[in-house]
Protein backbone atom coordinates (compact mmCIF):
# COMPACT_ATOMS: atom_id res chain seq x y z
CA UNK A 1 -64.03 -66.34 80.48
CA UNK A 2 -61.44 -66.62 77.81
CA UNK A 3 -58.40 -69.02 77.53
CA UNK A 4 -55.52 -68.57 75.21
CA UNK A 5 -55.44 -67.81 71.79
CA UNK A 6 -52.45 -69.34 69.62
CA UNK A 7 -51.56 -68.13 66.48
CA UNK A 8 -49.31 -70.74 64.66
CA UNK A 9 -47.09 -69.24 61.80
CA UNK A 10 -46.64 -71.02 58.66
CA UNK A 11 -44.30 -69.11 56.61
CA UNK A 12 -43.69 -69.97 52.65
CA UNK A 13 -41.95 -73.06 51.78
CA UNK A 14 -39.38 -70.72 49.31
CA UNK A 15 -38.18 -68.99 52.84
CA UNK A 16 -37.45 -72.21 55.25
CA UNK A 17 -35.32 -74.77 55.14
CA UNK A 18 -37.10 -77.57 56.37
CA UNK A 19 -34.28 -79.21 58.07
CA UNK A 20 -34.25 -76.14 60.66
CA UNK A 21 -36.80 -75.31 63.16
CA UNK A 22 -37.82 -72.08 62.59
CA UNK A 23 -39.34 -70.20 65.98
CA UNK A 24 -40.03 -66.80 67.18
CA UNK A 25 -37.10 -65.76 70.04
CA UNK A 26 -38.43 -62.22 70.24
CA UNK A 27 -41.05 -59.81 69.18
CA UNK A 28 -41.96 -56.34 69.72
CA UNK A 29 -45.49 -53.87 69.68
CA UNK A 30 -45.36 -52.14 66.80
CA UNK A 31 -49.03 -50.44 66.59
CA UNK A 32 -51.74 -51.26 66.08
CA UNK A 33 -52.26 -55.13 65.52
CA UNK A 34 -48.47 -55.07 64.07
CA UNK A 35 -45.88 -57.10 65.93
CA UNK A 36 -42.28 -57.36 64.80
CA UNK A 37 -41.00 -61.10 65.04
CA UNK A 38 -37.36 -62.23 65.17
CA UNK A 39 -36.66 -65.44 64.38
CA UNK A 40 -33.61 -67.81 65.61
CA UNK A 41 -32.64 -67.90 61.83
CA UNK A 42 -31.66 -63.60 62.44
CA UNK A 43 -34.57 -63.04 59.91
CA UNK A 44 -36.86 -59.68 61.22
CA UNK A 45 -40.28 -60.12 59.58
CA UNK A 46 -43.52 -57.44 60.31
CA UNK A 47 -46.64 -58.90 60.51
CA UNK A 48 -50.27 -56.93 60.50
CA UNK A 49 -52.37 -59.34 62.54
CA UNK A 50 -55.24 -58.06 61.89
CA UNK A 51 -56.01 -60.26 59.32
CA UNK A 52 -55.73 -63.11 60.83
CA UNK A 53 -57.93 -62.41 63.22
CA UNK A 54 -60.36 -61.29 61.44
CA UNK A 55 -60.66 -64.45 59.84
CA UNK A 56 -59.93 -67.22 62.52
CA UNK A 57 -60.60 -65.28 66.45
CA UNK A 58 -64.32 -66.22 66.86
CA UNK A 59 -66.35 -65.50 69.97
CA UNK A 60 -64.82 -64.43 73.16
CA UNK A 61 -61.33 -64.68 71.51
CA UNK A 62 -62.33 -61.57 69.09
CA UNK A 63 -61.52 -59.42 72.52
CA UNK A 64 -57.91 -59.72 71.56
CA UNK A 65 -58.31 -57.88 68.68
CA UNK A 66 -58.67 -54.57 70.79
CA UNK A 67 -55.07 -52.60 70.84
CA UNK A 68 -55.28 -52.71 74.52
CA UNK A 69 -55.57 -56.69 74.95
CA UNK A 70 -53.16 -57.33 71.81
CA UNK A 71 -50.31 -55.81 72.59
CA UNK A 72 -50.61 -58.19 75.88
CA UNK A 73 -49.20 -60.75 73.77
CA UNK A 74 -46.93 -63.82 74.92
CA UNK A 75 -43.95 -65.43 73.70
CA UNK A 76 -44.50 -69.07 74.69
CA UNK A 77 -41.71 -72.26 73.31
CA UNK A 78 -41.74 -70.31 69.85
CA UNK A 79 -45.09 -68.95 69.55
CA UNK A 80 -46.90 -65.59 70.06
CA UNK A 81 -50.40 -66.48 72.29
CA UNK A 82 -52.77 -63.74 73.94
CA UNK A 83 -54.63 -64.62 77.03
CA UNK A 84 -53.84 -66.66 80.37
């Protein structure tokens, strides 16, 4: 049985301010292991997940690599998980 999987964005230093707390307020499927993330700043950003979890879902978390089980994504206080 799998529990969640959190992926924490860290996004370049040049592109935050650090006074602001940046978070995710919506994101939407976009194929494939693509999701497009809005951010409470009104920046739009595509990311290609795949990636990242290639290199950091191990063991029963690799499951959410499958387009069916990754576009079951979550927006939880700011962040994108998969799972319960």
């Amino acid at each position: 049985m799998t529990g969640k999987f959190f992926i924490f964005l860290r996004m370049p230093k040049i592109l935050i301010d650090e006074e602001k707390n940046l978070t995710i307020v919506n994101a939407f499927y976009l194929g494939n292991n693509s999701l497009l993330l809005q951010f409470n700043n009104g920046e739009q950003k595509r990311l290609d997940f795949l990636p990242l979890f290639k290199q950091y879902a191990k063991g029963d978390y690799d499951i959410y690599i499958e387009r069916g089980k990754f576009k079951r994504f979550k927006l939880e206080s700011g962040n994108i998980s998969w799972g319960k």
